[in-house]
Protein backbone atom coordinates (compact mmCIF):
# COMPACT_ATOMS: atom_id res chain seq x y z
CA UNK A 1 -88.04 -5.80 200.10
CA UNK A 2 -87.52 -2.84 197.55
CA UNK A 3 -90.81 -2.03 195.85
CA UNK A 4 -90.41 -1.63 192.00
CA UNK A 5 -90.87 1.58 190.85
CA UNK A 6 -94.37 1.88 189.20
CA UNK A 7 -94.63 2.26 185.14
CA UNK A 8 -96.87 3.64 182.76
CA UNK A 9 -97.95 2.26 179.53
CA UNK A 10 -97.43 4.59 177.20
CA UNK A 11 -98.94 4.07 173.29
CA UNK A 12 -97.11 7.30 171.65
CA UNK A 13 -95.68 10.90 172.35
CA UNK A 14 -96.55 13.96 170.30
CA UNK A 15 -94.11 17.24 170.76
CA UNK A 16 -95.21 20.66 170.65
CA UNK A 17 -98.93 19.87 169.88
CA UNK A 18 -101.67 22.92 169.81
CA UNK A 19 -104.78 21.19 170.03
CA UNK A 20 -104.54 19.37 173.34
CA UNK A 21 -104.89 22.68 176.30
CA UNK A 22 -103.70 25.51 176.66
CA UNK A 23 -100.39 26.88 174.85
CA UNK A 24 -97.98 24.32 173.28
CA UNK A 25 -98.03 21.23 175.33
CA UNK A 26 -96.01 17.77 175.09
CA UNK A 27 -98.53 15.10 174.62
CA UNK A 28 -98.51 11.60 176.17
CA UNK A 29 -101.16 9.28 174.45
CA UNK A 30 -101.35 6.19 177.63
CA UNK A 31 -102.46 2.79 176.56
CA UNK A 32 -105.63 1.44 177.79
CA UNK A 33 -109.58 2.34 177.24
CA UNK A 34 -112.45 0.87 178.97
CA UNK A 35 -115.10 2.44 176.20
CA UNK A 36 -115.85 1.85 172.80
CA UNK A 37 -116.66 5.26 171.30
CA UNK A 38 -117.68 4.91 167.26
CA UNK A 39 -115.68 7.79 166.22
CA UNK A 40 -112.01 6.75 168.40
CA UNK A 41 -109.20 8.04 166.73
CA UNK A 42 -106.76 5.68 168.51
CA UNK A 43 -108.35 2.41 168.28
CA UNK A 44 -104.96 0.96 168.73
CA UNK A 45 -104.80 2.33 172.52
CA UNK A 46 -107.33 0.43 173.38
CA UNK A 47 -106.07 -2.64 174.99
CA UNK A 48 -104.08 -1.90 178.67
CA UNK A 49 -101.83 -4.55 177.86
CA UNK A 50 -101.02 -3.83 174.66
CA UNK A 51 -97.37 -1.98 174.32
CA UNK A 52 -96.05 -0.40 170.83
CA UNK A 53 -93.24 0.72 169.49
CA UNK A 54 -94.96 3.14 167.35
CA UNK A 55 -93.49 7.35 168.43
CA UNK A 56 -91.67 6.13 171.56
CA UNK A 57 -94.25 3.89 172.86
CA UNK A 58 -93.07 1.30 175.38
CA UNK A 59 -93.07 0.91 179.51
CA UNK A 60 -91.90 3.95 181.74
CA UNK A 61 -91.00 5.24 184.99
CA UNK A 62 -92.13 8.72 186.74
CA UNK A 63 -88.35 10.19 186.74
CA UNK A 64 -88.11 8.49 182.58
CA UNK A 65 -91.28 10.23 181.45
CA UNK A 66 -90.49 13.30 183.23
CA UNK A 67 -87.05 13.25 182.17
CA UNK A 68 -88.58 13.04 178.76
CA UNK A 69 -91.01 15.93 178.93
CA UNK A 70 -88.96 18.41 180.51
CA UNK A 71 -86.40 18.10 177.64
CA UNK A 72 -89.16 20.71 175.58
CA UNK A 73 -89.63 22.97 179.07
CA UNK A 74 -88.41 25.69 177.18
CA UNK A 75 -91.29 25.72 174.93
CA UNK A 76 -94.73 25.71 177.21
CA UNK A 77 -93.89 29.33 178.14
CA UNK A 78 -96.07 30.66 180.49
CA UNK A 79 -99.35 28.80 179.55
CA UNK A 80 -98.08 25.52 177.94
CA UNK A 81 -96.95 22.38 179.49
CA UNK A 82 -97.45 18.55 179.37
CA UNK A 83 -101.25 16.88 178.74
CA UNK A 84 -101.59 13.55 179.19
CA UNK A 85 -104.19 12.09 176.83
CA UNK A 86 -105.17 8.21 175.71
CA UNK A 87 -107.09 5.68 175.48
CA UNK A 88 -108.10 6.97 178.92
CA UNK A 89 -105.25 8.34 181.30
CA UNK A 90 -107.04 7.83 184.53
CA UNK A 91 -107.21 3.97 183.79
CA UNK A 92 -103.89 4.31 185.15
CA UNK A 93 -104.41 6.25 188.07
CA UNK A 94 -101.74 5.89 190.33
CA UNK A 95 -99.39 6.41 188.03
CA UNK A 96 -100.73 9.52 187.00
CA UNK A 97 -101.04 10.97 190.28
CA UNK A 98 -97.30 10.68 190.75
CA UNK A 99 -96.65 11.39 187.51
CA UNK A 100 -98.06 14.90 187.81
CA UNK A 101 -96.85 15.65 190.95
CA UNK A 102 -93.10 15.37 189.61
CA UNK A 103 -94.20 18.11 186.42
CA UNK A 104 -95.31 20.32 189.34
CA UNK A 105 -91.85 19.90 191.29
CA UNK A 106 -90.28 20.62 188.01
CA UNK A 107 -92.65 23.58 187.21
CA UNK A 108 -93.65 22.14 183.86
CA UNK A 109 -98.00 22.84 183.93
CA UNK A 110 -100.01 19.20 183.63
CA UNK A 111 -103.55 18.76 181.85
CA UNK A 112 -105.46 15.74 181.87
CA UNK A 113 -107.54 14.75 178.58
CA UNK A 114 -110.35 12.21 180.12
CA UNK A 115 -113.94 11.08 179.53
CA UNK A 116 -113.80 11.07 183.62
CA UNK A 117 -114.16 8.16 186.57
CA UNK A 118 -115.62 7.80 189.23
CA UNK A 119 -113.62 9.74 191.90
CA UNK A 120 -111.46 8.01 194.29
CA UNK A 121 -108.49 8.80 196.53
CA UNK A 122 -106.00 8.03 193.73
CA UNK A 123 -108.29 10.07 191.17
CA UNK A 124 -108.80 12.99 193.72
CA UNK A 125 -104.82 12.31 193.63
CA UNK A 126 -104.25 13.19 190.38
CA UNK A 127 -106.55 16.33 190.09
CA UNK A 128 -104.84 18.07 193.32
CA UNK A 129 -101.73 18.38 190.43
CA UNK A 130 -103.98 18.80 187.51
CA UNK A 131 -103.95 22.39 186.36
CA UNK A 132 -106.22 22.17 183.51
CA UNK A 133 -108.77 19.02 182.89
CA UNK A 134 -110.28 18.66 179.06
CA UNK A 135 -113.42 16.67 179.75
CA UNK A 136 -115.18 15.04 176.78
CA UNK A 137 -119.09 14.52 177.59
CA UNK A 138 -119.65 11.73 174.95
CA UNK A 139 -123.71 12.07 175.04
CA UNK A 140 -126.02 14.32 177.31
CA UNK A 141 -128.17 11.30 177.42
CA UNK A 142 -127.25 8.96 180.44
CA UNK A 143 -128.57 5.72 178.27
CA UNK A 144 -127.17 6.58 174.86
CA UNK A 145 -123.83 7.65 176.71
CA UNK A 146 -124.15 4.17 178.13
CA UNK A 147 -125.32 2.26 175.10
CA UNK A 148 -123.16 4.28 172.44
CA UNK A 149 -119.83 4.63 174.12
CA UNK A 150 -119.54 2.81 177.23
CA UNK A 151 -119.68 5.95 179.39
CA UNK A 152 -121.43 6.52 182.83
CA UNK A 153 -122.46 9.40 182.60
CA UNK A 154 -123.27 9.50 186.21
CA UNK A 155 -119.54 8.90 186.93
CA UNK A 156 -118.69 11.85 184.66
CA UNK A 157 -120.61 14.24 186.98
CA UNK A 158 -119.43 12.96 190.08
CA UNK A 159 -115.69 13.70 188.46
CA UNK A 160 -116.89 17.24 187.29
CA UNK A 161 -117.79 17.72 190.98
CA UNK A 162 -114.05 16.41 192.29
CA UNK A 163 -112.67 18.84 189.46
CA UNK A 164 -114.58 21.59 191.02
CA UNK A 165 -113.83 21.05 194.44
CA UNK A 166 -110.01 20.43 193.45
CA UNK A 167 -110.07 23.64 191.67
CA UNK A 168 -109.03 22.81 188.01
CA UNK A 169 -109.89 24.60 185.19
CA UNK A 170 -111.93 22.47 183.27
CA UNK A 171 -112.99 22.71 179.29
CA UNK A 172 -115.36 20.37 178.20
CA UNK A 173 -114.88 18.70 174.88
CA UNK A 174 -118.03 17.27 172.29
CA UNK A 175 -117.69 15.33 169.65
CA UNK A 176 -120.26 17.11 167.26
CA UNK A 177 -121.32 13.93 164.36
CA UNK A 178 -124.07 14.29 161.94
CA UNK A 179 -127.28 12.17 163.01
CA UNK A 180 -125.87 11.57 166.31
CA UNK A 181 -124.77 14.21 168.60
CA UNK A 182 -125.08 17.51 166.38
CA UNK A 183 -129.10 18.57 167.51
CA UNK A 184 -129.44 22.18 168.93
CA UNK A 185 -131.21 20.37 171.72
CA UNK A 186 -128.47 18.09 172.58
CA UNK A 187 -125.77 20.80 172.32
CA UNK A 188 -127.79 22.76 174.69
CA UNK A 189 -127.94 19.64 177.43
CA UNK A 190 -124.60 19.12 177.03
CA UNK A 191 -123.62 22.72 178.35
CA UNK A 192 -126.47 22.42 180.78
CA UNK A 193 -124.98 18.97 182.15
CA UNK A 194 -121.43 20.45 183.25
CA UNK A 195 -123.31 24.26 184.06
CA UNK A 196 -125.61 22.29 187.07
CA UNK A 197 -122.04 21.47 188.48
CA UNK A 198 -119.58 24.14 187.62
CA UNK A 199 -118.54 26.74 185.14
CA UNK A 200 -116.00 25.39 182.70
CA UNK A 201 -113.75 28.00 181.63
CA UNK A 202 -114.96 26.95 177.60
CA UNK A 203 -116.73 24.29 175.71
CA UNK A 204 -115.21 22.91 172.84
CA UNK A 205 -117.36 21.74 169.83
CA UNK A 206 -115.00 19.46 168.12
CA UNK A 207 -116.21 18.12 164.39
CA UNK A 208 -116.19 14.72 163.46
CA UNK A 209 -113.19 13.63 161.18
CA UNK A 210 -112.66 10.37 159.20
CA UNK A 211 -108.74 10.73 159.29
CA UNK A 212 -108.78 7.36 161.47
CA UNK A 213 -110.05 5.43 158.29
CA UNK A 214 -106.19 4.25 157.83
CA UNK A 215 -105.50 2.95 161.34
CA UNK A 216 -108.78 0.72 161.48
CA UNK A 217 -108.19 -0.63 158.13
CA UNK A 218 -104.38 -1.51 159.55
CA UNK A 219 -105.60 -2.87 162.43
CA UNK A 220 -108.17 -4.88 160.18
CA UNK A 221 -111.60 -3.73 162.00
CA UNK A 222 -113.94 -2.19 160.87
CA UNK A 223 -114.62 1.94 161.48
CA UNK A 224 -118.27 1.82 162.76
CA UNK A 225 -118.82 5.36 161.62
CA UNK A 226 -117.26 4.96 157.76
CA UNK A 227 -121.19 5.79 156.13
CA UNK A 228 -120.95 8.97 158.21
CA UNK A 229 -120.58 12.21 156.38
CA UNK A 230 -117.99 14.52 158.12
CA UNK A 231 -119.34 17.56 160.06
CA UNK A 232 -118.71 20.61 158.04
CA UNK A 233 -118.28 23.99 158.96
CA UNK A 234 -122.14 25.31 159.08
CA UNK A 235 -123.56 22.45 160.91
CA UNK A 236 -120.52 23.32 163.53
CA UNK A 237 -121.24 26.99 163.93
CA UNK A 238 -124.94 26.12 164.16
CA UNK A 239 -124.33 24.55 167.26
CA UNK A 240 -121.87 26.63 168.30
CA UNK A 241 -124.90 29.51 168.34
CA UNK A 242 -126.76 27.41 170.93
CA UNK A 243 -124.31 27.82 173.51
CA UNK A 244 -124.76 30.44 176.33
CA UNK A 245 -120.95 30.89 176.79
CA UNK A 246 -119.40 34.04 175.26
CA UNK A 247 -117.85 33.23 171.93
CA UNK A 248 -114.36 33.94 172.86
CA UNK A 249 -114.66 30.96 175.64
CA UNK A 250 -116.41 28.68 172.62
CA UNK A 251 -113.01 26.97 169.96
């Protein structure tokens, strides 16, 4: 019996995006997201089973996605490459793990965009072709992590520690929103978190945006953040002045 050759679900594609890693990478947004984060931007990528049409979105193979992402090779230059984002990538696991193997066979660099899991074989999988892992610590609280977004925080320092031990660079991504997770104190545990298990190469303080507002009022939910003011520019570079990393390694 031939074995069927395993598929992704893949939401949307964005080319030669500047945000997502280092360089210019080709961005793969998977389908599927086990949390419930107030602020999501992609609400719509929620549900694993769930397949769109929207920017390319649909069922693929390994060889069709790579196919796909090797077409803009001659863009990454040195530093760029492919990041696979979400929903949450690692909720399909095995797929990713031979996914990034076949970007490292065809020299194209891989980054992983992830709230992180548990480690497992298939995870530990993935992150022995992961050059660069962007790892969003939702809340330095283990119960509001829990209670706000659905996040283990527990799990999210066990992956740190398979990061480390795999050897990937790692930037750690925070969600900075007013009245929730924008306190010099909290800003400070959140660096202190991912310091007690490695040294992330920077920590990105990312403000909260309301540019979702469109999607959830498409999809017919409602935005649980929508009384939230935006985070503006001082309130960012206040807690950008708690961190202990040197400014060039803080975006």
């Amino acid at each position: 019996m031939i074995n069927k050759p395993i598929k992704a679900r893949v939401h949307s594609f964005q080319s030669l995006g500047a945000v997502d890693g280092p360089g210019i990478r080709y961005v793969i947004f998977l389908q599927g997201c086990p949390y419930h984060c107030p602020y999501c931007h992609n609400p719509d990528t929620q549900p694993l089973l769930a397949v769109t049409n929207e920017n390319g979105g649909g069922e693929y193979t390994v060889t069709e996605l790579a196919d796909r992402v090797e077409r803009y090779k001659s863009y990454f230059g040195e530093t760029g490459g492919v990041t696979v984002s979400g929903g949450e990538p690692l909720l399909q696991k095995e797929f990713m793990a031979e996914f990034f193997a076949e970007c490292h066979r065809r020299g194209i660099g891989t980054c992983l965009d992830t709230a992180g899991v548990m480690p497992d074989d298939a995870v530990r999988a993935v992150l022995s072709h992961t050059d660069v892992v962007l790892c969003d610590i939702k809340h330095p609280d283990e119960t509001k992590s829990l209670e706000l977004f659905g996040v283990n925080l527990g799990a999210t320092g066990e992956f740190l520690s398979a990061c480390r031990d795999a050897h990937c660079r790692v930037w750690i991504r925070h969600v900075v929103v007013p009245g929730l997770t924008d306190t010099p104190d909290g800003i400070r545990a959140v660096e202190r978190f991912a310091g007690a298990i490695l040294t992330p190469e920077k920590i990105e303080l990312l403000p909260f945006r309301k540019l979702c507002l469109e999607k959830y009022e498409r999809l017919g939910i409602p935005f649980p953040l929508a009384d939230t003011p935006e985070c503006d520019k001082k309130t960012l570079e206040n807690c950008q002045k708690v961190l202990t990393l040197t400014p060039r390694q803080v975006v």
